[in-house]
N, C-alpha and C. Protein backbone atom coordinates (compact mmCIF):
# COMPACT_ATOMS: atom_id res chain seq x y z
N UNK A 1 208.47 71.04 114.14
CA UNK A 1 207.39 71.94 113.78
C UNK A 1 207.80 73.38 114.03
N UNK A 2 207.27 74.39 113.05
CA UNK A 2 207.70 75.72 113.74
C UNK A 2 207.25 76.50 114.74
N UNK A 3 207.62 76.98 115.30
CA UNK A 3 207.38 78.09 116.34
C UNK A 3 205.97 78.94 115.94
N UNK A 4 205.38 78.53 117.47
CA UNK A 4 203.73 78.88 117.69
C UNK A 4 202.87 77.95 116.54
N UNK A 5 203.45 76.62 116.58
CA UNK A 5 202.86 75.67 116.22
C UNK A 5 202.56 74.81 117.37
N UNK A 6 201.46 73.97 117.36
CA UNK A 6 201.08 72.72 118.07
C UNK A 6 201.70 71.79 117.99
N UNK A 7 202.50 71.01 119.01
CA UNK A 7 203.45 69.62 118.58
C UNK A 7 202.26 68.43 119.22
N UNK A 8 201.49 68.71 119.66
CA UNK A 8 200.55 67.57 119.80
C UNK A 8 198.97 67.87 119.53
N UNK A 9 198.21 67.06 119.77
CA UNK A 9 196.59 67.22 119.27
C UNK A 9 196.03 68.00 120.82
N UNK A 10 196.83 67.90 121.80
CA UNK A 10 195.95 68.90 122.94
C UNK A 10 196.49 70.90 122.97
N UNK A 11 198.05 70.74 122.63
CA UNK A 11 198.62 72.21 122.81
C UNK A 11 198.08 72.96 122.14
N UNK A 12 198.02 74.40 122.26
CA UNK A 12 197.27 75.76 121.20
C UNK A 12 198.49 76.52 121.27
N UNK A 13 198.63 76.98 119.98
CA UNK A 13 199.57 77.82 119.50
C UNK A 13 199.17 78.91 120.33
N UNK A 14 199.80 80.19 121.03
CA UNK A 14 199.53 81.39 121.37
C UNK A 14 198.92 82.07 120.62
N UNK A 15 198.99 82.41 119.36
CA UNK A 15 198.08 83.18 118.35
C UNK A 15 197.64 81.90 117.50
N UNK A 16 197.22 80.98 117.97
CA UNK A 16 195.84 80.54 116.59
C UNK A 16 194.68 81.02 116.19
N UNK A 17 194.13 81.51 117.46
CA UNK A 17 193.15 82.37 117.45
C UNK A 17 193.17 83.87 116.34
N UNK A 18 194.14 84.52 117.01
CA UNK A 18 194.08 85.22 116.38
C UNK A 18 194.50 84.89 114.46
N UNK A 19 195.05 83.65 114.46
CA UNK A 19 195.40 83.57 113.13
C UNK A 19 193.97 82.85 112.30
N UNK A 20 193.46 82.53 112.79
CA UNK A 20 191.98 81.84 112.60
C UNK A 20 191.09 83.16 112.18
N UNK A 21 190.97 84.27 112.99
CA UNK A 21 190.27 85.34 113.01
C UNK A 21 190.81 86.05 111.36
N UNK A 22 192.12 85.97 111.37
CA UNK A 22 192.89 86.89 110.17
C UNK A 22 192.18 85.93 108.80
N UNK A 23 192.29 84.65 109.03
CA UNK A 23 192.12 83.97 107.78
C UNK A 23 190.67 84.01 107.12
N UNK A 24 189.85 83.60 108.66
CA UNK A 24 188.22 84.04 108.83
C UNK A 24 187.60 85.70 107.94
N UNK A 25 188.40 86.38 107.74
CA UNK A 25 188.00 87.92 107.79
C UNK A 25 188.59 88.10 105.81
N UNK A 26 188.87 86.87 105.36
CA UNK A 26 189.38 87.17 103.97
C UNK A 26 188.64 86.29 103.09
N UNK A 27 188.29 85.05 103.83
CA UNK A 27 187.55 83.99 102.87
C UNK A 27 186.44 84.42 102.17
N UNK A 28 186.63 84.75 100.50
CA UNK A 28 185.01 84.38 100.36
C UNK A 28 183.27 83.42 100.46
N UNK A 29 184.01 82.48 100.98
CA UNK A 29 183.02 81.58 101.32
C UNK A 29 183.86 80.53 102.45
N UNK A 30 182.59 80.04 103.10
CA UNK A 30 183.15 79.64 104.62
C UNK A 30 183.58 78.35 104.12
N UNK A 31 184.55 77.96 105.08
CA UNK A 31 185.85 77.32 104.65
C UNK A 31 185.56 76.23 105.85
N UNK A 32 186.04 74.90 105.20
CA UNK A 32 185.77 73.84 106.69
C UNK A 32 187.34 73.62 107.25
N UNK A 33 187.02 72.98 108.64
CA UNK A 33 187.95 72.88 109.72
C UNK A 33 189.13 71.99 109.20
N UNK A 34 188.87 71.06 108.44
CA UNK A 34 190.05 70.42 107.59
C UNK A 34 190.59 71.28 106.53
N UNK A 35 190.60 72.36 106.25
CA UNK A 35 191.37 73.11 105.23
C UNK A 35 192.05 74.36 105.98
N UNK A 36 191.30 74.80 107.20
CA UNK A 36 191.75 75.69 108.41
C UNK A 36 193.19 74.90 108.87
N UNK A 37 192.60 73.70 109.94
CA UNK A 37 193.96 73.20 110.23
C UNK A 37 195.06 73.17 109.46
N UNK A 38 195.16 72.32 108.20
CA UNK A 38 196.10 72.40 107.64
C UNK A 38 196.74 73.23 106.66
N UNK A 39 196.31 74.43 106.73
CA UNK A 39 196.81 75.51 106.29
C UNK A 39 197.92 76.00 107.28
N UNK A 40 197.44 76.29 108.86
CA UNK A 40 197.80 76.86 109.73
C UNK A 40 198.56 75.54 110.84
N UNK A 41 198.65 74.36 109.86
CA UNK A 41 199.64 73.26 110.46
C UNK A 41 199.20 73.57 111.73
N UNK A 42 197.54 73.11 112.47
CA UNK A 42 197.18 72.43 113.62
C UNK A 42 196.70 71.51 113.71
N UNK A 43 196.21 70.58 114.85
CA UNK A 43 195.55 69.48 114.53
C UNK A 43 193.85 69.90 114.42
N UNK A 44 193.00 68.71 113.50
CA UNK A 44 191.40 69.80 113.71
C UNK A 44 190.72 69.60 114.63
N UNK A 45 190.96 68.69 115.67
CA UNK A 45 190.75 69.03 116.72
C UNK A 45 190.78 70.09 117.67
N UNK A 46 192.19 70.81 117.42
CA UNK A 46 192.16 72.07 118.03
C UNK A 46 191.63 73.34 117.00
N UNK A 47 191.72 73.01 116.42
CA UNK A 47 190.39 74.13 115.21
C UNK A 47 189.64 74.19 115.84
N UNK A 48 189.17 72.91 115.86
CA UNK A 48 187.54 72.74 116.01
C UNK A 48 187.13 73.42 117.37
N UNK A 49 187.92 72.93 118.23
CA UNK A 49 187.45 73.20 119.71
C UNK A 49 187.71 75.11 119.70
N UNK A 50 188.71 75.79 118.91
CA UNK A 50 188.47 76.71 119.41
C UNK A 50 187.51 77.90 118.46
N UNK A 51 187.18 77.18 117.08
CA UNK A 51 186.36 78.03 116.31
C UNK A 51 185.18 78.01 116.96
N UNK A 52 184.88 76.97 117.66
CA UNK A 52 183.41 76.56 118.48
C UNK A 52 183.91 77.52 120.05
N UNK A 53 185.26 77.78 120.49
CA UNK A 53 185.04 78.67 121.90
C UNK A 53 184.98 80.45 120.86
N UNK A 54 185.34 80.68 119.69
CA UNK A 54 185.50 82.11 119.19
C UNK A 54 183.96 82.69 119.29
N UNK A 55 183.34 80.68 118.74
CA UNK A 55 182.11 81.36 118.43
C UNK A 55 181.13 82.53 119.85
N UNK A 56 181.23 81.09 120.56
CA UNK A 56 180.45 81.31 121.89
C UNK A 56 181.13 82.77 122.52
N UNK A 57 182.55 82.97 122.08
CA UNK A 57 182.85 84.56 122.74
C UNK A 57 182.17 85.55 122.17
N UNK A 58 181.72 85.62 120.71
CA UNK A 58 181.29 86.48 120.11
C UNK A 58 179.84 86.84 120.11
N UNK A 59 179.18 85.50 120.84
CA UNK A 59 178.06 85.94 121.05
C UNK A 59 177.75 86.02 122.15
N UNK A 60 178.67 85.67 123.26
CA UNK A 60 179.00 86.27 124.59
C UNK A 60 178.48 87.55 124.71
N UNK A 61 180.06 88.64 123.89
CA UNK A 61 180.17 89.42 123.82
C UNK A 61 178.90 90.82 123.40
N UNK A 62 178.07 90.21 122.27
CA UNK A 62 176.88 90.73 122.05
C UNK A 62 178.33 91.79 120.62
N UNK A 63 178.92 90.74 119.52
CA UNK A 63 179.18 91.75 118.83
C UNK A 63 178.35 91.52 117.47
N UNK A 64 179.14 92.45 116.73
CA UNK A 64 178.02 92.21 115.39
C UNK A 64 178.03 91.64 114.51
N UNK A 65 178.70 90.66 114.29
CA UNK A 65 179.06 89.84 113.59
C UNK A 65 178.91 87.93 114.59
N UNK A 66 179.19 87.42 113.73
CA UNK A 66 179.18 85.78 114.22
C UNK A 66 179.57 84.81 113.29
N UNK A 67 180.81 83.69 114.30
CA UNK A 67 181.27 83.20 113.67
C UNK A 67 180.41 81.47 113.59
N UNK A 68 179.70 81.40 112.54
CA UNK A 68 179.29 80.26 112.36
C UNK A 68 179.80 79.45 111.13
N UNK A 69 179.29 77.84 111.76
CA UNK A 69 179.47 76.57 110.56
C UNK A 69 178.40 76.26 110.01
N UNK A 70 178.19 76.29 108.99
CA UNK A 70 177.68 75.92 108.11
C UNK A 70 177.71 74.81 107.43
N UNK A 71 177.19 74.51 106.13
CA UNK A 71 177.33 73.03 105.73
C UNK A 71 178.56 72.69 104.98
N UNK A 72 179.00 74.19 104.61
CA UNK A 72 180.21 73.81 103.48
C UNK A 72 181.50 74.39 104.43
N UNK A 73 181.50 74.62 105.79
CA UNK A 73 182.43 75.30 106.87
C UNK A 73 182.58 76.43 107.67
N UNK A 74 183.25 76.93 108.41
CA UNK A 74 182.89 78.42 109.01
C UNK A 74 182.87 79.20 108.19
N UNK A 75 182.86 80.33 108.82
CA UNK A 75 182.12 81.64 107.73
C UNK A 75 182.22 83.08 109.07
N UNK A 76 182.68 84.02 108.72
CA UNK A 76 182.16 85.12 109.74
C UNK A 76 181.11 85.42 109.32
N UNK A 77 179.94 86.11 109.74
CA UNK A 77 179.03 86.72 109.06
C UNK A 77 177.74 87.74 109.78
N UNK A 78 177.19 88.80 108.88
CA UNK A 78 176.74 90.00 110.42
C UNK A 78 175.44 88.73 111.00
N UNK A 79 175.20 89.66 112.19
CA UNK A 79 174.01 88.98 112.77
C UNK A 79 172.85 89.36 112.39
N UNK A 80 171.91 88.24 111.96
CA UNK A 80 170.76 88.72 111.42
C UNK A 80 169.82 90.15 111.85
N UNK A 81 170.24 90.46 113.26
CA UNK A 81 169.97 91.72 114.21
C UNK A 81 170.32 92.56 113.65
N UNK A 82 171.52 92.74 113.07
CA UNK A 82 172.42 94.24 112.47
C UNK A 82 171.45 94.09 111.20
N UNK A 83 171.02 93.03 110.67
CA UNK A 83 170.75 92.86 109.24
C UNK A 83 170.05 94.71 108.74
N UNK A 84 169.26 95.00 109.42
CA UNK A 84 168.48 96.56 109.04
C UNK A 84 169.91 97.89 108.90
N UNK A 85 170.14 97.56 110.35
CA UNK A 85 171.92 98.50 110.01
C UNK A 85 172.61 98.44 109.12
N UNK A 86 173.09 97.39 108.58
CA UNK A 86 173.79 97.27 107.54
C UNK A 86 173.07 97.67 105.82
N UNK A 87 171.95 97.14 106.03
CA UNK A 87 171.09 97.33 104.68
C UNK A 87 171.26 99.19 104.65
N UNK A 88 170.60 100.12 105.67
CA UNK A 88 170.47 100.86 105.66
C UNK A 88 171.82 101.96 104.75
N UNK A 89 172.79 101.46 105.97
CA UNK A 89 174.51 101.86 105.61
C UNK A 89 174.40 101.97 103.85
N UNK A 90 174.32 100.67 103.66
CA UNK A 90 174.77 100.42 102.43
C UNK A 90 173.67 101.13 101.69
N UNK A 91 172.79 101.70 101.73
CA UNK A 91 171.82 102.46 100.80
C UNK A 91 171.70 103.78 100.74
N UNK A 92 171.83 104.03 102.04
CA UNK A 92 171.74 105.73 102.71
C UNK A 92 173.47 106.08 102.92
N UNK A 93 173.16 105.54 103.63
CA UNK A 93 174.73 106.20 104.67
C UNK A 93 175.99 106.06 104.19
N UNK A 94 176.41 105.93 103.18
CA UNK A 94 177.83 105.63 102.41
C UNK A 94 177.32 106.45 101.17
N UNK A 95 178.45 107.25 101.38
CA UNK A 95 178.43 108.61 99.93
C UNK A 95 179.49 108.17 99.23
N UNK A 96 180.02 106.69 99.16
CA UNK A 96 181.05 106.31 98.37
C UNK A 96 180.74 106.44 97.10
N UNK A 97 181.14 106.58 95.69
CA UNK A 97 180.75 106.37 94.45
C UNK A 97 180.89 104.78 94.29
N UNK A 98 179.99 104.89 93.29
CA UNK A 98 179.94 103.48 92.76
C UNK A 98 181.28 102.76 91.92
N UNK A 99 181.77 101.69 92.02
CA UNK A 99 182.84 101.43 91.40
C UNK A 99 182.56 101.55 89.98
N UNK A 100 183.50 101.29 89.33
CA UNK A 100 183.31 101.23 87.80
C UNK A 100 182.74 99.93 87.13
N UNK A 101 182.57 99.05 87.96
CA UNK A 101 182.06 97.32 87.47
C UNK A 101 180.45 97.61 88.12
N UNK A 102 180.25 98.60 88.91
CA UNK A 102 178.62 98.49 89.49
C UNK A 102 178.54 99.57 87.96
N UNK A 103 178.91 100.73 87.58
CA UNK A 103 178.18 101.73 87.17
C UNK A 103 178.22 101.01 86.03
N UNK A 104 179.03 99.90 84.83
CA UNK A 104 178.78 99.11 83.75
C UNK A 104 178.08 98.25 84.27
N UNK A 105 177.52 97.43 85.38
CA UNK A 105 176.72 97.07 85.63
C UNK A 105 175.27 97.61 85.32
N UNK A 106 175.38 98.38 86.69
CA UNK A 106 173.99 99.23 86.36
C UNK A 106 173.74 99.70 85.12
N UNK A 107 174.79 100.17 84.10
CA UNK A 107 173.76 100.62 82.75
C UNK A 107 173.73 99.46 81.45
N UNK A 108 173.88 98.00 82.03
CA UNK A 108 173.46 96.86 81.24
C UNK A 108 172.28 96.67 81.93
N UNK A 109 171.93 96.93 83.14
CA UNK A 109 170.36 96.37 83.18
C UNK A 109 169.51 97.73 83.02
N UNK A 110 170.14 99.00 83.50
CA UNK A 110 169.13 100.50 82.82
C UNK A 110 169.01 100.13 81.03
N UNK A 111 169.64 100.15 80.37
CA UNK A 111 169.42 99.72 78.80
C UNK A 111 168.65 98.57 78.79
N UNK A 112 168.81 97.55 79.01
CA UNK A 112 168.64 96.29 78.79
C UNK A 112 167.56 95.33 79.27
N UNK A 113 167.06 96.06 80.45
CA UNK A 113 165.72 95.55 81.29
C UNK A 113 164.84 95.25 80.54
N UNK A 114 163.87 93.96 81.21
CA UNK A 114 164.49 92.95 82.50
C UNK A 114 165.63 92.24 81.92
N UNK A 115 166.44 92.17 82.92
CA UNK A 115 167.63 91.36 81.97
C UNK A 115 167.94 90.72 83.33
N UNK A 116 168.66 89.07 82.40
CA UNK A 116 169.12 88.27 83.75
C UNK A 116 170.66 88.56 84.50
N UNK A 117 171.20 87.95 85.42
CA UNK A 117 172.33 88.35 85.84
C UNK A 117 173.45 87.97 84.81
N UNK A 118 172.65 86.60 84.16
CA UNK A 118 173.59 85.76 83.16
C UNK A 118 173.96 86.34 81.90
N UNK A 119 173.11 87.72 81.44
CA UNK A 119 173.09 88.69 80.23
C UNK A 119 173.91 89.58 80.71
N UNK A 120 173.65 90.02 81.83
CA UNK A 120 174.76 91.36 82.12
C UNK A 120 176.07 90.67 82.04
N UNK A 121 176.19 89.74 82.87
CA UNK A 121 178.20 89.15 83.16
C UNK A 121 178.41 88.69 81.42
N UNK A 122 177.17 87.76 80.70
CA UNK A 122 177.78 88.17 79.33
C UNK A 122 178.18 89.35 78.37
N UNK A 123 177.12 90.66 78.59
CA UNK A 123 177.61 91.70 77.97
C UNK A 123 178.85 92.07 78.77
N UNK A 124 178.72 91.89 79.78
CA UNK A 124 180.33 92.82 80.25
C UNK A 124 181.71 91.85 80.05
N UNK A 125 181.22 90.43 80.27
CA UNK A 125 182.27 89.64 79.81
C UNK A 125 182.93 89.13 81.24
N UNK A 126 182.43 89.34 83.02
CA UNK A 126 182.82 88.88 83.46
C UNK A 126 181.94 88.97 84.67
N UNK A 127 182.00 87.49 85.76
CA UNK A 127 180.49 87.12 86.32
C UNK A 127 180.54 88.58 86.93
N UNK A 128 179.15 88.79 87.14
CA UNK A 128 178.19 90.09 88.03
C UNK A 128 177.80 89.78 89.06
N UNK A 129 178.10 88.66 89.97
CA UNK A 129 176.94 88.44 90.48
C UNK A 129 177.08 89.09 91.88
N UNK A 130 178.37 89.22 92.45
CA UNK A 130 178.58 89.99 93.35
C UNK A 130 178.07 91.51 94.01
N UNK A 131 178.47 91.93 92.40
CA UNK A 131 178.05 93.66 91.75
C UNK A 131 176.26 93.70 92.03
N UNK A 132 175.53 92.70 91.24
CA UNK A 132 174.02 92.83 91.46
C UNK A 132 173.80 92.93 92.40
N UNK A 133 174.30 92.12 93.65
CA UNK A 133 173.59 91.62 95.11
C UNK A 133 174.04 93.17 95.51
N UNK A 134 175.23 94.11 95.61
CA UNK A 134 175.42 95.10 96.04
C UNK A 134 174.49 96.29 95.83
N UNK A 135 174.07 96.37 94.05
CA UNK A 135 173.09 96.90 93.58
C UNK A 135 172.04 97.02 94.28
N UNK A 136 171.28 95.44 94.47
CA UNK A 136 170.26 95.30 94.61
C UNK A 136 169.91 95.81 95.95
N UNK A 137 171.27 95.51 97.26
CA UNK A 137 171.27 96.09 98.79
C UNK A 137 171.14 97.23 98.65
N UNK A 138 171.89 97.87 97.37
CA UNK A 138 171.29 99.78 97.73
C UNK A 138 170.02 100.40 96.86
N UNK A 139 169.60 99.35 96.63
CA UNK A 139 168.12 99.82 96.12
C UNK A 139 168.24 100.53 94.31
N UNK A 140 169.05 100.41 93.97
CA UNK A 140 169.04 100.71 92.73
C UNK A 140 168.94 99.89 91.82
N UNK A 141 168.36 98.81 91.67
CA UNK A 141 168.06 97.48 91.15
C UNK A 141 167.25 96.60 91.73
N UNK A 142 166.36 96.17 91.08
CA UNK A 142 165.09 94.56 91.87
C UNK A 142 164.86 93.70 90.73
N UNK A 143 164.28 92.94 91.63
CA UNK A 143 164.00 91.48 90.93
C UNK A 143 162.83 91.79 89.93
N UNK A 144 162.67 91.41 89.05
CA UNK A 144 161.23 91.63 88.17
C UNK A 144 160.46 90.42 87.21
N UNK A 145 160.80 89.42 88.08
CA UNK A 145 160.16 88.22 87.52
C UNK A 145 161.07 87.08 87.09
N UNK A 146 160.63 86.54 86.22
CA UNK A 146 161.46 85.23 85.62
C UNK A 146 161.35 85.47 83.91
N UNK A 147 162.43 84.69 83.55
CA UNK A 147 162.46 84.84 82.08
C UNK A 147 161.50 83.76 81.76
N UNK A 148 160.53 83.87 80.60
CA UNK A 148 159.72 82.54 80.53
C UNK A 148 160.65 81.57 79.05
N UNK A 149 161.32 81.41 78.76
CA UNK A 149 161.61 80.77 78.56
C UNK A 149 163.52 79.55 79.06
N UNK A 150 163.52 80.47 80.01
CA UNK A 150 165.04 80.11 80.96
C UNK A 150 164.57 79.82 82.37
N UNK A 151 163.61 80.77 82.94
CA UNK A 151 163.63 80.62 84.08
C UNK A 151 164.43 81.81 85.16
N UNK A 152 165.08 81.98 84.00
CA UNK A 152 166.38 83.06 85.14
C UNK A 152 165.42 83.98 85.56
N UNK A 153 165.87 84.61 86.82
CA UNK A 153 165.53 85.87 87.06
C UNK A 153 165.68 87.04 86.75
N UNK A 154 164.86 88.10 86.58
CA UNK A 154 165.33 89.08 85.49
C UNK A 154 165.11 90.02 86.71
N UNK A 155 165.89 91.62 86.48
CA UNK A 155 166.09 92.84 87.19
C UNK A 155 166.12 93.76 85.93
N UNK A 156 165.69 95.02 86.46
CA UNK A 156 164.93 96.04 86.56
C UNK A 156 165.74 97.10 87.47
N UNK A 157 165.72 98.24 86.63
CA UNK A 157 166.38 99.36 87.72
C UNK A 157 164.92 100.04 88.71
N UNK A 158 165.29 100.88 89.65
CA UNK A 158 164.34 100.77 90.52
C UNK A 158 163.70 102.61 90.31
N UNK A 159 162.59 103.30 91.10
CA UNK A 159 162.38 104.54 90.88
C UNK A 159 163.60 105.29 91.99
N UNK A 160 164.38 104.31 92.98
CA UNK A 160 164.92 105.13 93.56
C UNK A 160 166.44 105.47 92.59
N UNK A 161 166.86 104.44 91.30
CA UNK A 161 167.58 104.60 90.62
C UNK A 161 167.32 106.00 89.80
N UNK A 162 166.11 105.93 89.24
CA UNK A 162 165.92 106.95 88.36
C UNK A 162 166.40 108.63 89.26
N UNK A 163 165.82 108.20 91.00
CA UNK A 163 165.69 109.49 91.92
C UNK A 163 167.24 109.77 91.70
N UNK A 164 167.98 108.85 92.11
CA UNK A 164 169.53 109.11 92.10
C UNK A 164 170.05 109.92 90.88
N UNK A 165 169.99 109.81 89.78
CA UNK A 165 169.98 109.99 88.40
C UNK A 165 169.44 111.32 87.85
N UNK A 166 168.66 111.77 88.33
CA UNK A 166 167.78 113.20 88.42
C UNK A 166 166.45 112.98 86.98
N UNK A 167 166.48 111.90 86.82
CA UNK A 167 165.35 111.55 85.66
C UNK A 167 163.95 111.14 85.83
N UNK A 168 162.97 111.44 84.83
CA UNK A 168 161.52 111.18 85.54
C UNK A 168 161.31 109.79 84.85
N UNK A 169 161.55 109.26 83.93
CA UNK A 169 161.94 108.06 83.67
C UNK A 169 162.66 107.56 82.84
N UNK A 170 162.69 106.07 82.45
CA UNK A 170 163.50 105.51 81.25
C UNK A 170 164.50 106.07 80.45
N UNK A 171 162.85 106.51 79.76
CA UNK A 171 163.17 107.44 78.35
C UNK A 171 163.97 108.47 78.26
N UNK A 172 163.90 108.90 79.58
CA UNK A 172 165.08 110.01 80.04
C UNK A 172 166.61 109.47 80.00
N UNK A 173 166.88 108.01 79.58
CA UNK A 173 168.55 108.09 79.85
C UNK A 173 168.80 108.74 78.52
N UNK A 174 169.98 109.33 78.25
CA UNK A 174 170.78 109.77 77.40
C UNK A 174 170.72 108.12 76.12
N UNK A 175 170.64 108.35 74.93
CA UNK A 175 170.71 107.82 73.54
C UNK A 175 172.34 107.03 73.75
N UNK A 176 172.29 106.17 73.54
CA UNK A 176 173.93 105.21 73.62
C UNK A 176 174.42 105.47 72.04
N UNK A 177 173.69 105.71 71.35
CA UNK A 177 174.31 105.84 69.83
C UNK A 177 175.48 106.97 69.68
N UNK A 178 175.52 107.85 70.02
CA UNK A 178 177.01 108.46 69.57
C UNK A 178 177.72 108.31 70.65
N UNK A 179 178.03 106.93 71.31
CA UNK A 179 178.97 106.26 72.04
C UNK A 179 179.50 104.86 71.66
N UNK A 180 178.53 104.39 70.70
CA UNK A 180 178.80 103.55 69.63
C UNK A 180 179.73 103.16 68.94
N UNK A 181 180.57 102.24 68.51
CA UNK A 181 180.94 102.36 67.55
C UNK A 181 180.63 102.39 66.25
N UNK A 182 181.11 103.13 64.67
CA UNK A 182 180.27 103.53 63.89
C UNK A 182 179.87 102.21 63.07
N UNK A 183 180.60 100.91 63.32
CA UNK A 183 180.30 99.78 62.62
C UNK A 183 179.18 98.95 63.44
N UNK A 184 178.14 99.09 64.58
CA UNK A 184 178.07 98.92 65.35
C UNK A 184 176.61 97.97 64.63
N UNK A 185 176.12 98.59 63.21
CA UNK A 185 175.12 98.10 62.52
C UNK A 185 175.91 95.83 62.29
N UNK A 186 176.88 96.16 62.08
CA UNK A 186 177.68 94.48 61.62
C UNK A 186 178.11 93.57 62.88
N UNK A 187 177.91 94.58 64.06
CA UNK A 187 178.06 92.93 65.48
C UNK A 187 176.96 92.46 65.48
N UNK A 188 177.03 91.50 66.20
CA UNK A 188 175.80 90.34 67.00
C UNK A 188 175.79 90.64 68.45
N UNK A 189 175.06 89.71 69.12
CA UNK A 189 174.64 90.07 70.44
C UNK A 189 176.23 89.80 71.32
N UNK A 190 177.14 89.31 70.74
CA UNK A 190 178.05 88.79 71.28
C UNK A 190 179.40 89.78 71.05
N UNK A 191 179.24 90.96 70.12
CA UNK A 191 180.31 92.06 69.93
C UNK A 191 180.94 91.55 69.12
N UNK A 192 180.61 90.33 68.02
CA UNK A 192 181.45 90.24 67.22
C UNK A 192 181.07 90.78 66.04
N UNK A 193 181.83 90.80 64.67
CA UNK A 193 181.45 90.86 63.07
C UNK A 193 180.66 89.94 62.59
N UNK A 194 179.54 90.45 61.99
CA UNK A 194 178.75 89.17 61.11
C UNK A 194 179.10 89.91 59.76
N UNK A 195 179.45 88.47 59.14
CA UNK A 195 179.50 89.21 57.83
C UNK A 195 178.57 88.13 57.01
């Protein structure tokens, strides 16, 4: 076995921990103890025992985050406590610009409202759903019902969108037509040619 590996089901590598923490901090979705171990060639026994001591340190510790299992595996994730801090951050307190997949985001549901998440990732051509939930944390986007004949949920830009924007409403966005293309009368909903 290699070096700062486990040769039996009781030894701990010197950095598993920390290699648990590195792997923990990249996953998009929490990952179970049989795909941990054998990634990081341990037994899951010793996973197990020490994702369950990381946990109890972290909430020892009183930090802001927590490492829990879930049904589909661990997961880091903030503590429902920070939950107001973080919302806030992400609405107020970050003067970052918006990426370029939120701002084509955001102006498929400013045009397009109520529109579902499943209309926007189709007009843009790739899933949204990430982009919305970010949207929706900084307040420039909400929920606005259900589609009645799908069910989906439909969104709506918000008045704090319009505040951002310097507009008193809607009607105020800028005309999309001389951004158009000039054949723009011969697509379908799908950007192709009907002929």
């Amino acid at each position: 076995m290699s070096e700062g590996r486990a040769s039996d089901a009781g030894s701990v590598p010197p950095t598993l921990r920390r290699d648990l923490e590195a792997v923990l901090m990249v996953v998009p979705e929490p990952v179970s103890v049989y795909d941990l171990a054998r990634a990081l060639d341990v037994p899951v026994e010793v996973v197990s025992r020490e994702l369950e001591g990381l946990s109890a340190e972290y909430t020892a510790q009183g930090r802001g985050f927590d490492l829990r299992m879930v049904a589909e595996g661990w997961r880091i994730y903030t503590r429902p406590e920070c939950a107001d801090v973080v919302e806030h951050f992400l609405r107020e307190g970050q003067e970052v610009r918006l990426t370029q997949a939120a701002l084509e985001t955001m102006a498929v549901v400013a045009y397009r409202q109520p529109v579902s998440r499943g209309r926007v990732s189709a007009v843009r051509g790739v899933n949204c759903d990430g982009v919305m939930r970010t949207l929706v944390l900084r307040g420039l986007i909400e929920e606005s019902g259900h589609d009645s004949e799908s069910g989906a949920l439909l969104y709506r830009t918000t008045s704090y969108f319009l505040e951002r924007l310097g507009l008193r409403d809607l009607d105020d966005l800028p005309d999309l037509a001389p951004f158009l293309p000039d054949d723009i009368e011969g697509l379908d909903d799908t950007g192709e040619h009907t002929h």
